[in-house]
C-alpha atoms as a PDB file:
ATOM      1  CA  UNK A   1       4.759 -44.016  15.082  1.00  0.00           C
ATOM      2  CA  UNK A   2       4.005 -40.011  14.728  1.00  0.00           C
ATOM      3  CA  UNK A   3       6.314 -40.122  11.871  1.00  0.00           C
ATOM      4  CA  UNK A   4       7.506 -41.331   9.013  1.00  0.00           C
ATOM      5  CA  UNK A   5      11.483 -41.764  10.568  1.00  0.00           C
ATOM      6  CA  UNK A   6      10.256 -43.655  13.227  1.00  0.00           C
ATOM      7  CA  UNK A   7       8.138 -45.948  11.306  1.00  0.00           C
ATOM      8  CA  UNK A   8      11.313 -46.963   9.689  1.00  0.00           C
ATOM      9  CA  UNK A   9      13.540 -47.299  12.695  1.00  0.00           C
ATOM     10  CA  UNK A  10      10.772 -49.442  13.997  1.00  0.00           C
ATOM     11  CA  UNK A  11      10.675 -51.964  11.081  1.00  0.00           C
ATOM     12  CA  UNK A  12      14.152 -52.303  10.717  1.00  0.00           C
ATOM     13  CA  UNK A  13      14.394 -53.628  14.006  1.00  0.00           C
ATOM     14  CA  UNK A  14      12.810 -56.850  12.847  1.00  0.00           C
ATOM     15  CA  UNK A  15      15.268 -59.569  12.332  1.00  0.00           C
ATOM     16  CA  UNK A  16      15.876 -59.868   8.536  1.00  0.00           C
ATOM     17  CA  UNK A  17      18.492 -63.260   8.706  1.00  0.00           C
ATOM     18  CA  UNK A  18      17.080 -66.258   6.929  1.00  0.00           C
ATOM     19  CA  UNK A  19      14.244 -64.138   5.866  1.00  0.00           C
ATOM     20  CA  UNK A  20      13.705 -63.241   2.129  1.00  0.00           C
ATOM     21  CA  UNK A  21      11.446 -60.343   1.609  1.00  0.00           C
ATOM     22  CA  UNK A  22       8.966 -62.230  -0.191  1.00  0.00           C
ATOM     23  CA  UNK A  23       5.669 -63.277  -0.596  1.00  0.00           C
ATOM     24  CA  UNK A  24       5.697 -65.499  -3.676  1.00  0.00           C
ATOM     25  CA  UNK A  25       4.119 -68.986  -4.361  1.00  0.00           C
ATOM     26  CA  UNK A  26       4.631 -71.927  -3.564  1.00  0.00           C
ATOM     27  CA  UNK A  27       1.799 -71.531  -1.390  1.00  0.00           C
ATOM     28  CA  UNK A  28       3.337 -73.020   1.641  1.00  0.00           C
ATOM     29  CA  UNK A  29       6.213 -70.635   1.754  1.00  0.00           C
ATOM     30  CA  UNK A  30       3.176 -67.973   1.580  1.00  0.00           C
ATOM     31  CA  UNK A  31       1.561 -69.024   4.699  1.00  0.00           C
ATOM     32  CA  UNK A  32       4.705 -69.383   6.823  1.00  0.00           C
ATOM     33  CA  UNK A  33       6.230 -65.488   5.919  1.00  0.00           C
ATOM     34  CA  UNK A  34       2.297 -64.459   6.512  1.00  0.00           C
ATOM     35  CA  UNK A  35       2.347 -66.582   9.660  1.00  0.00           C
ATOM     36  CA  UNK A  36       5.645 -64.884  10.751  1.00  0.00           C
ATOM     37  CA  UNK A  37       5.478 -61.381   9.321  1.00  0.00           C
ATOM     38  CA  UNK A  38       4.613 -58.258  12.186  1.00  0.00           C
ATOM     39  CA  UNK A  39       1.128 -57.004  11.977  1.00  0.00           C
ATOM     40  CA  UNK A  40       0.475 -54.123   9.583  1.00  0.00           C
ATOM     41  CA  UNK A  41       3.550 -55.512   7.412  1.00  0.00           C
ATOM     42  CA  UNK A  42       2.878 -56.459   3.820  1.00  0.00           C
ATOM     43  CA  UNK A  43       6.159 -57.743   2.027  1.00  0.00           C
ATOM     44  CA  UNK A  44       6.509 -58.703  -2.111  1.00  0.00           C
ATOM     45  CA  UNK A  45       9.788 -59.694  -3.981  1.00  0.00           C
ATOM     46  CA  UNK A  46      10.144 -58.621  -7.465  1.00  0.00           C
ATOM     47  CA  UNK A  47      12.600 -57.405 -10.228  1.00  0.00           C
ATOM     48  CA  UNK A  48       9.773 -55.461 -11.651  1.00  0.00           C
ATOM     49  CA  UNK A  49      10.056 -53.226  -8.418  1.00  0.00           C
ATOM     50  CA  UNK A  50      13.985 -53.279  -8.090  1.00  0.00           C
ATOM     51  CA  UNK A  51      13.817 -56.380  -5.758  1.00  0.00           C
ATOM     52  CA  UNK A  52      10.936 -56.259  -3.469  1.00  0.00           C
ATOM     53  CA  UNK A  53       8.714 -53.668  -1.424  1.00  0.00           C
ATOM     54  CA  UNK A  54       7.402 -53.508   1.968  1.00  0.00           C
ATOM     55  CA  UNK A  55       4.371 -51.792   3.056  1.00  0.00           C
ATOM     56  CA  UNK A  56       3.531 -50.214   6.215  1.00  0.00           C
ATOM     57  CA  UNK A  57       0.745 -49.210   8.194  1.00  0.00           C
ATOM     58  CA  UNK A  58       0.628 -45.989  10.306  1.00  0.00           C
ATOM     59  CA  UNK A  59      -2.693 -45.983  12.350  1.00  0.00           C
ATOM     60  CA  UNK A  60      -1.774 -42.909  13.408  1.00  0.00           C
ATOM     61  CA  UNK A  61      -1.178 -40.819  10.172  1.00  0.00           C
ATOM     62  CA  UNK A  62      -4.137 -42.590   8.684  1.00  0.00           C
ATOM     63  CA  UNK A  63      -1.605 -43.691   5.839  1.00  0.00           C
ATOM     64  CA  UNK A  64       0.633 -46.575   4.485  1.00  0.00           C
ATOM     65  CA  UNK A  65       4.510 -46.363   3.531  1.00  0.00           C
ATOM     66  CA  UNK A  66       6.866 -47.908   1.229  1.00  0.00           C
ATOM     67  CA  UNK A  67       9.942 -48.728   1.367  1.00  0.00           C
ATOM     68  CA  UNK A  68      12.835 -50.349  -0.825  1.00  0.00           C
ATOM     69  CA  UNK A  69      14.251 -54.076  -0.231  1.00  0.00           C
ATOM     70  CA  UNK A  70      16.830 -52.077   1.661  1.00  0.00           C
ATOM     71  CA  UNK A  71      13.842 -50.607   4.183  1.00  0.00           C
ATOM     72  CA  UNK A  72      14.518 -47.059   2.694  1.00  0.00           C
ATOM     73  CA  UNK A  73      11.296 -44.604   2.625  1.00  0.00           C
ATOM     74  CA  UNK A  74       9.988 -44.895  -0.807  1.00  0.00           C
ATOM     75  CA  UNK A  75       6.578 -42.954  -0.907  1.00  0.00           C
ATOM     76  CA  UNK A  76       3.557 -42.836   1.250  1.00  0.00           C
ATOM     77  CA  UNK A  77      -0.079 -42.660   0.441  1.00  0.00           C
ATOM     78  CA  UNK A  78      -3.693 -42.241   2.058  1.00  0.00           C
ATOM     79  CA  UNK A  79      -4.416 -39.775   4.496  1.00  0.00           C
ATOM     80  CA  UNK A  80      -7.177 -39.662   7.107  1.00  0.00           C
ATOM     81  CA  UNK A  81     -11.074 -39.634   5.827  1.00  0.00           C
ATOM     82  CA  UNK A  82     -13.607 -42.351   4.318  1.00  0.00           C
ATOM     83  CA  UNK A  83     -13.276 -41.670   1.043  1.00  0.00           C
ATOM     84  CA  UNK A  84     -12.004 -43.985  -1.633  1.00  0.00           C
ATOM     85  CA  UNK A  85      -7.667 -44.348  -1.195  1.00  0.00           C
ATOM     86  CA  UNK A  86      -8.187 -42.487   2.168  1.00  0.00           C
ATOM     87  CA  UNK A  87      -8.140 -44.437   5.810  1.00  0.00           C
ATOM     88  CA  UNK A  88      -9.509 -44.481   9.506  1.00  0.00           C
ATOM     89  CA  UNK A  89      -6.396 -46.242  11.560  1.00  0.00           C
ATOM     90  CA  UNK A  90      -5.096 -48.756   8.987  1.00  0.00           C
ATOM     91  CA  UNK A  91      -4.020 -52.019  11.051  1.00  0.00           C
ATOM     92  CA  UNK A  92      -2.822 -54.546   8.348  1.00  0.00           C
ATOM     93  CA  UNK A  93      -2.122 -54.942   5.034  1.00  0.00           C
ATOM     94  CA  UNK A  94      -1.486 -58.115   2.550  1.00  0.00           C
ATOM     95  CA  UNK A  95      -0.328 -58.648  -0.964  1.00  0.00           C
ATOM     96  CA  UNK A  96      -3.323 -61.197  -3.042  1.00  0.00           C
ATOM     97  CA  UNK A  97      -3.133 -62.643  -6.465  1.00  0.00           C
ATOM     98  CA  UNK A  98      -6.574 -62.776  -7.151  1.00  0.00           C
ATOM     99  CA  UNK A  99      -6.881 -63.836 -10.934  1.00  0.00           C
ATOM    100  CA  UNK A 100      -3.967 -66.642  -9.947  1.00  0.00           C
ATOM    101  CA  UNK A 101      -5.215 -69.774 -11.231  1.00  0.00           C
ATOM    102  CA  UNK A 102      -2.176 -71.285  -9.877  1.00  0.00           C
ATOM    103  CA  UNK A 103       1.266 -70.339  -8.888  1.00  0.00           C
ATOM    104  CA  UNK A 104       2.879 -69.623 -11.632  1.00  0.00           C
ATOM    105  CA  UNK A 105       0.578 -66.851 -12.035  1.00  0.00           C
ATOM    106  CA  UNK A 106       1.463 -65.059  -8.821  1.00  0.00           C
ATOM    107  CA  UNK A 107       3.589 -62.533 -10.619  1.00  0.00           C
ATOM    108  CA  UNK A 108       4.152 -58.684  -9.411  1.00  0.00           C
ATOM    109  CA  UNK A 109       2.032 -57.434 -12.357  1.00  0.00           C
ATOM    110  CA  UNK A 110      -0.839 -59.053 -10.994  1.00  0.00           C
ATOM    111  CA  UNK A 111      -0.348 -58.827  -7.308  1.00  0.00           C
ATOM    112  CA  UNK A 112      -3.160 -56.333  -5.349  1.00  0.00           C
ATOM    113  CA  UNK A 113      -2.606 -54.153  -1.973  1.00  0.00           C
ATOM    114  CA  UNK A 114      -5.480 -54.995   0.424  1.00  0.00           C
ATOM    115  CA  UNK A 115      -5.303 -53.054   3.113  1.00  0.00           C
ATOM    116  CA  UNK A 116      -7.191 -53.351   6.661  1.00  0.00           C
ATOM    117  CA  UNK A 117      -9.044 -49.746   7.015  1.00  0.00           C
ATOM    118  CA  UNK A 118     -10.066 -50.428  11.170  1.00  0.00           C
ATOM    119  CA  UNK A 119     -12.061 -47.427  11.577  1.00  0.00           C
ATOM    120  CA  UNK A 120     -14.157 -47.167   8.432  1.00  0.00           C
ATOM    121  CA  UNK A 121     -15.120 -51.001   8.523  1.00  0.00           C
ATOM    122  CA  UNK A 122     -14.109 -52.101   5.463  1.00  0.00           C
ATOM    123  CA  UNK A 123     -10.723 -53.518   3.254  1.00  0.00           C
ATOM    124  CA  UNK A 124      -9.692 -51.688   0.535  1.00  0.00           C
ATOM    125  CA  UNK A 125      -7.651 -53.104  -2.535  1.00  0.00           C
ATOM    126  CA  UNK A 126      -4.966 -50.989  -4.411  1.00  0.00           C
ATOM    127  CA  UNK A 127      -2.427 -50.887  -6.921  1.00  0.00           C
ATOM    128  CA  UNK A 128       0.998 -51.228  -5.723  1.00  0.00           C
ATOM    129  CA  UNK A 129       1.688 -47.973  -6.386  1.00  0.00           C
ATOM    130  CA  UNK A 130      -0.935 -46.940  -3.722  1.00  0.00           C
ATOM    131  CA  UNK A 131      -3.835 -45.813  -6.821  1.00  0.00           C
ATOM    132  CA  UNK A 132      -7.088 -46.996  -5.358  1.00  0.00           C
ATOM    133  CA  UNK A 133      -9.212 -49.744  -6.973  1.00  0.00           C
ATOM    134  CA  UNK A 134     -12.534 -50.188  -4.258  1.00  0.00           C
ATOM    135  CA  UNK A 135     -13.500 -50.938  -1.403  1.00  0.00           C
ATOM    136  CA  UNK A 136     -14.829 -53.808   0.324  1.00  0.00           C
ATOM    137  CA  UNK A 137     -17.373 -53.955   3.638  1.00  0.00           C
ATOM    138  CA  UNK A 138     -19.858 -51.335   3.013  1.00  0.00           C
ATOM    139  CA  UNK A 139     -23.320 -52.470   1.189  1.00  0.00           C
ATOM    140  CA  UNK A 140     -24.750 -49.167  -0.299  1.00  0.00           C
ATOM    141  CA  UNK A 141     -28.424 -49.392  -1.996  1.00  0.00           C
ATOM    142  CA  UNK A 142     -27.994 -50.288  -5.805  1.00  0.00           C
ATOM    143  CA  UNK A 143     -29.507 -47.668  -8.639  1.00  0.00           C
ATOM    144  CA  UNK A 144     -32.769 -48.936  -9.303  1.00  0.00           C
ATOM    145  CA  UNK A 145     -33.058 -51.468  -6.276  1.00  0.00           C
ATOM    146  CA  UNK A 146     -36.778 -50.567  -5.887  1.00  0.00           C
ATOM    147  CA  UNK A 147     -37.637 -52.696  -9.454  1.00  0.00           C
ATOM    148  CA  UNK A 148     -35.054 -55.922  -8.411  1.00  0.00           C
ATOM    149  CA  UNK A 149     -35.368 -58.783  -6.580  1.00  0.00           C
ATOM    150  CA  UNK A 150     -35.548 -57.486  -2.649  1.00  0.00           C
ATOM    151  CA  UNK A 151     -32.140 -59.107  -0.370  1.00  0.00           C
ATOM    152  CA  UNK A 152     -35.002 -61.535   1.302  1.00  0.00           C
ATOM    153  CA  UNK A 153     -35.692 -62.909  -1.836  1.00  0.00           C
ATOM    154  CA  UNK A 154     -31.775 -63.862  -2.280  1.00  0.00           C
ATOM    155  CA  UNK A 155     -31.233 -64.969   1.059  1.00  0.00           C
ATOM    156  CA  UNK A 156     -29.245 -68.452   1.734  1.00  0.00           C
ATOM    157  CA  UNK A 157     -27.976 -68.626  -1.593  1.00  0.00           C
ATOM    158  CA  UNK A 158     -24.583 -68.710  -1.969  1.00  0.00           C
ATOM    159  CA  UNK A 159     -22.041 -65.694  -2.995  1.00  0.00           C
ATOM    160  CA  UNK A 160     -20.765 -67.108  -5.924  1.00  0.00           C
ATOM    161  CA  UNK A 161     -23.985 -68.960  -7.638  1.00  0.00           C
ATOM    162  CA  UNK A 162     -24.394 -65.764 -10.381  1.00  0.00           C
ATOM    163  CA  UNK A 163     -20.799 -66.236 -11.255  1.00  0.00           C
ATOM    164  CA  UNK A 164     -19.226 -64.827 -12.859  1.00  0.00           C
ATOM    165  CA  UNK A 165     -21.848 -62.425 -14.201  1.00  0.00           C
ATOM    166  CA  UNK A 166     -23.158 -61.383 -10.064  1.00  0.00           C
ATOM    167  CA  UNK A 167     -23.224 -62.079  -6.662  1.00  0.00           C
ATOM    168  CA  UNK A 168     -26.410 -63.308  -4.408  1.00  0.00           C
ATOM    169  CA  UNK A 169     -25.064 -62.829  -0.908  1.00  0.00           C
ATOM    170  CA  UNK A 170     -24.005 -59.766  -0.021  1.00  0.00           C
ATOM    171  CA  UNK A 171     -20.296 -59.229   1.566  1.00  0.00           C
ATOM    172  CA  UNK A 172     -20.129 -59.471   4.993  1.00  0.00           C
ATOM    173  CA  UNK A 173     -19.810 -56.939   7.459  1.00  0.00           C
ATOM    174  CA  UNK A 174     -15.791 -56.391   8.593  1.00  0.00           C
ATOM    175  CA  UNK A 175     -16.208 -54.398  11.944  1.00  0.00           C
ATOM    176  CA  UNK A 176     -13.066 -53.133  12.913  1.00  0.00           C
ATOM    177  CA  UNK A 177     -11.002 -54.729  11.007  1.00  0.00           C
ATOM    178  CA  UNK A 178      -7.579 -55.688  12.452  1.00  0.00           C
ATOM    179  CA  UNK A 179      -5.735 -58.890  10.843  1.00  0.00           C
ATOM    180  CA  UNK A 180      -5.285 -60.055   6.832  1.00  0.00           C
ATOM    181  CA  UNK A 181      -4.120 -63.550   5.693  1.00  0.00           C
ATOM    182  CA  UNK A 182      -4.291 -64.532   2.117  1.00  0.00           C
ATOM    183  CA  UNK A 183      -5.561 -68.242   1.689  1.00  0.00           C
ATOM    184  CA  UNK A 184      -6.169 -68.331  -1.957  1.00  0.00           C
ATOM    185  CA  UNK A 185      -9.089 -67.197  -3.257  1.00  0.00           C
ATOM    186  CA  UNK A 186     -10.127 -66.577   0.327  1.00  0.00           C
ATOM    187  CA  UNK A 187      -8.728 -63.608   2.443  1.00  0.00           C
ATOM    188  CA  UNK A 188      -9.189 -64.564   6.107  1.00  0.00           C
ATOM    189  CA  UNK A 189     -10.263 -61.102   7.903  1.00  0.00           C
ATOM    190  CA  UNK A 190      -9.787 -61.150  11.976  1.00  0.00           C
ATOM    191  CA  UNK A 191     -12.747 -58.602  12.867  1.00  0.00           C
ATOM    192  CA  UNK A 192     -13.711 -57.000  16.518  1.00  0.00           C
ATOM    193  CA  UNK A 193     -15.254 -59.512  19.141  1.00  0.00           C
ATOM    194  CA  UNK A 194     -12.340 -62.133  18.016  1.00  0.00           C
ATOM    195  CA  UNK A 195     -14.081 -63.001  14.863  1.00  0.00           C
ATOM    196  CA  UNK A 196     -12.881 -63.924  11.673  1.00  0.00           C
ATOM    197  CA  UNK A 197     -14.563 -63.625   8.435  1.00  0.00           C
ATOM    198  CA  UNK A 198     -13.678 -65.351   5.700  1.00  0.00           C
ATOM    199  CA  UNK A 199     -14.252 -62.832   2.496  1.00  0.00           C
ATOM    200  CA  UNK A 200     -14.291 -64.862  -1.151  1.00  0.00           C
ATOM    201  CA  UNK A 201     -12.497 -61.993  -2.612  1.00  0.00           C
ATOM    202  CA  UNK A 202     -13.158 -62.591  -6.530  1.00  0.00           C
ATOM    203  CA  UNK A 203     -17.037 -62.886  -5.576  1.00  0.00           C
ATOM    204  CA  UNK A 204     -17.013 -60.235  -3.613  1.00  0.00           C
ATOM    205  CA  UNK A 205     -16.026 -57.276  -6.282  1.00  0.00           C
ATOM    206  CA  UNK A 206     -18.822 -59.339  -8.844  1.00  0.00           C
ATOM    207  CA  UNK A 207     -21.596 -55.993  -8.681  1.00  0.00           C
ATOM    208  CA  UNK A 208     -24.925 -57.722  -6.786  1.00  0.00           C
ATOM    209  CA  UNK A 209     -27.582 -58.155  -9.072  1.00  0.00           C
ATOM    210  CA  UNK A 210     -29.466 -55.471  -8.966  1.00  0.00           C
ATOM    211  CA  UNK A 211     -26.506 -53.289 -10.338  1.00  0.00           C
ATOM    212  CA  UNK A 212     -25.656 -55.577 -12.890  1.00  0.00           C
ATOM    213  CA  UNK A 213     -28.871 -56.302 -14.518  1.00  0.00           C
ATOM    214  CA  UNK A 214     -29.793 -52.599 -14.587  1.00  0.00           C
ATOM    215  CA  UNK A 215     -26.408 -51.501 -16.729  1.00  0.00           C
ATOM    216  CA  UNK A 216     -24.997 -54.739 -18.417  1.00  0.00           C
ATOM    217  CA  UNK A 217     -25.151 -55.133 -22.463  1.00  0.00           C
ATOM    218  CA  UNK A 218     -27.888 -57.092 -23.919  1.00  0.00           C
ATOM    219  CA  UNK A 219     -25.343 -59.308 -25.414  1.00  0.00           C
ATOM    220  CA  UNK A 220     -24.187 -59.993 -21.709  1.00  0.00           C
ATOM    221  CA  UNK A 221     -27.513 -60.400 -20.600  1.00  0.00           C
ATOM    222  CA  UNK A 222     -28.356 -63.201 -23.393  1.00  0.00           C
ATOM    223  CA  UNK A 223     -24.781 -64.580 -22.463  1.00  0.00           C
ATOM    224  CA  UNK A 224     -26.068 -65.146 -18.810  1.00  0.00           C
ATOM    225  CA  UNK A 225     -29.404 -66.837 -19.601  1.00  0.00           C
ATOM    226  CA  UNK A 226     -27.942 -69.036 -21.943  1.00  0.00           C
ATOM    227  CA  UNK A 227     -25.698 -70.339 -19.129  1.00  0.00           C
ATOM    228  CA  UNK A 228     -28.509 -70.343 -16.209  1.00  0.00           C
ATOM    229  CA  UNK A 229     -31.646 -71.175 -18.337  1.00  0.00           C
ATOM    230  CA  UNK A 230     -30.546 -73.718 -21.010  1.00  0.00           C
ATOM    231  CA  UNK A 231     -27.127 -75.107 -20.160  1.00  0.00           C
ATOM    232  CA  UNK A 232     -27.548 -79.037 -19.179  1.00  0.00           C
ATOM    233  CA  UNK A 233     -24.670 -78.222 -16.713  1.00  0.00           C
ATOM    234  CA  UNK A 234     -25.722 -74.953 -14.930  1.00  0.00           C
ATOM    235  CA  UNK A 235     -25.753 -73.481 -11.637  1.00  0.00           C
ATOM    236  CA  UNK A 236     -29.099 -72.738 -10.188  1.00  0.00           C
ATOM    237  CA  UNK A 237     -30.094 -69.372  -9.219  1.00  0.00           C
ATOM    238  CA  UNK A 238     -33.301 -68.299  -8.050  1.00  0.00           C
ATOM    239  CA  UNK A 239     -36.104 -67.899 -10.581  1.00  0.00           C
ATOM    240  CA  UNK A 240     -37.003 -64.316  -9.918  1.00  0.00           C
ATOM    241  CA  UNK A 241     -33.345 -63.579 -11.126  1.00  0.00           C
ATOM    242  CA  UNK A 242     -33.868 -65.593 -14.540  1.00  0.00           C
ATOM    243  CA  UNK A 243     -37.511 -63.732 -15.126  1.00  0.00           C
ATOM    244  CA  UNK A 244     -35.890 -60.544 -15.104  1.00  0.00           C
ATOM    245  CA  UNK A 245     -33.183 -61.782 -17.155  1.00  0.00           C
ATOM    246  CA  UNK A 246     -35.658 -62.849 -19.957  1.00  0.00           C
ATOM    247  CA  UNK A 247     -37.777 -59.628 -19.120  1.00  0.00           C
ATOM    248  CA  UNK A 248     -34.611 -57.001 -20.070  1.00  0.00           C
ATOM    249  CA  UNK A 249     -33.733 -59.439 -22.961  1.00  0.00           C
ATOM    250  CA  UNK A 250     -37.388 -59.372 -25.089  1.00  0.00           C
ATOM    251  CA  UNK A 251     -39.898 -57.299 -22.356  1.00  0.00           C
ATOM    252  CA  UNK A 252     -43.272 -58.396 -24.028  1.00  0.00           C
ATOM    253  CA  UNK A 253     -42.740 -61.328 -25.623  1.00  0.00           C
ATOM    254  CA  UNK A 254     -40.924 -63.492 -22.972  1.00  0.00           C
ATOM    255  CA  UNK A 255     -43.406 -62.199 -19.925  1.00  0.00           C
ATOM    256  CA  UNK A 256     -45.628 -65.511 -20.823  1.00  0.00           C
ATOM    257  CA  UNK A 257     -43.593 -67.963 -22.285  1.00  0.00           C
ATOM    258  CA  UNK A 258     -42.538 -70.724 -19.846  1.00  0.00           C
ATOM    259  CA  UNK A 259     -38.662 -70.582 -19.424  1.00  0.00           C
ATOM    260  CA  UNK A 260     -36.846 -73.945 -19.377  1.00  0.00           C
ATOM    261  CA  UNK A 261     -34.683 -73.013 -16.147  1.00  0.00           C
ATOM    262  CA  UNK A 262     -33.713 -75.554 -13.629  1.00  0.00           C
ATOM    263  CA  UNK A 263     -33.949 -73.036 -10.757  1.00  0.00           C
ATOM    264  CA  UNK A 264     -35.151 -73.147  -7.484  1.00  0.00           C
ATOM    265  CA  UNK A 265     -37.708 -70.588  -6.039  1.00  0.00           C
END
């Protein structure tokens, strides 16, 4: 697959009878075209995008292309580096919904491009006209880490207990990543050594704690203690997290005043 002409020889030779190029809800009729669909194939049926698009993965360009409902070359995008909308060997893309709160929702204005990026290690989500939104797989060092709660301190609690203000766990590693299936909100990530990791997509893009606490709004800030500190129904999240909460919020004051949390250390 040197080239784009091939590429589309190649995926037209896929039986299309009984087949609708779609990946819409219900969510059973999701799983089966995922189930059957070749690898590095991401189909999506719309009249917002003159019927439907499929995308394509060419390892070898470093890119992905897309074509019409007819198969017809459409545009490509990528190109081969580790930068953000660039690739290392792409080996599988998927379309996601991941705002749907149902399946009505699952609408082509809201779908997302996830796309397996093997050789940098990590998933990447995009528009669907290619335009880059992040990337997923890589923990980097936060700004201001050094004044935060340290990972050990955060360990074993679960990804989505600061929702939806932060993340505790941090997003596991995807080594080589080969093989997407969407199973809403989870994308299921086949990984080298046979592994799959199951990624909670929506938690996963929430900025980790560190990052969030040193740049969100105070009015943010008071919105989160409110919810973890005096809410009779809240979540618990580790104290250390609520003292520097109340620490951004009123610095002096709040430094010996005991905080009504229901938190465990």
């Amino acid at each position: 697959m040197s080239s784009k002409s091939s590429v589309v020889r190649q995926f037209t030779n896929v039986p299309r009878a009984g087949r609708p190029l779609l990946a819409h809800p219900p969510a059973t009729t999701v799983t089966t075209l995922v189930e059957e669909r070749p690898s590095g194939v991401a189909l999506i049926a719309s009249p917002d995008l003159a019927g439907g698009r499929a995308y394509l993965c060419d390892p070898e360009s470093h890119c992905v292309h897309v074509l019409d409902q007819d198969f017809a070359p459409l545009f490509s995008f990528g190109g081969h580096g580790s930068g953000l909308g660039q690739f290392d060997a792409p080996s599988d893309a998927a379309i996601v919904w991941i705002d749907a709160s149902s399946p009505t929702d699952c609408a082509a204005d809201t779908a997302v491009l996830v796309v397996a990026d093997c050789g940098n290690d990590r998933i990447q989500l995009l528009e669907l006209d290619g335009a880059p939104i992040c990337a997923i797989g890589e923990e980097r060092p936060s700004l201001g880490a050094a004044s935060f709660p340290r990972p050990s301190a955060l360990t074993g609690w679960p990804m989505r207990a600061g929702w939806p203000f932060f993340r505790l766990a941090s997003v596991p590693r995807l080594l080589n990543p080969s093989r997407l299936e969407w199973r809403a909100p989870y994308l299921d990530v086949a990984c080298a050594g046979a592994t799959m990791v199951r990624v909670d997509l929506a938690a996963a893009l929430l900025p980790d704690f560190s990052t969030w606490i040193a740049h969100e709004s105070p009015a943010t800030l008071r919105q989160a203690y409110r919810r973890f500190a005096m809410d009779p129904h809240r979540a618990e999240i580790p104290n250390i997290c609520l003292v520097e909460i109340a620490e951004r919020l009123q610095p002096q004051r709040l430094r010996s005043v005991t905080l009504p949390w229901r938190a465990r250390a």
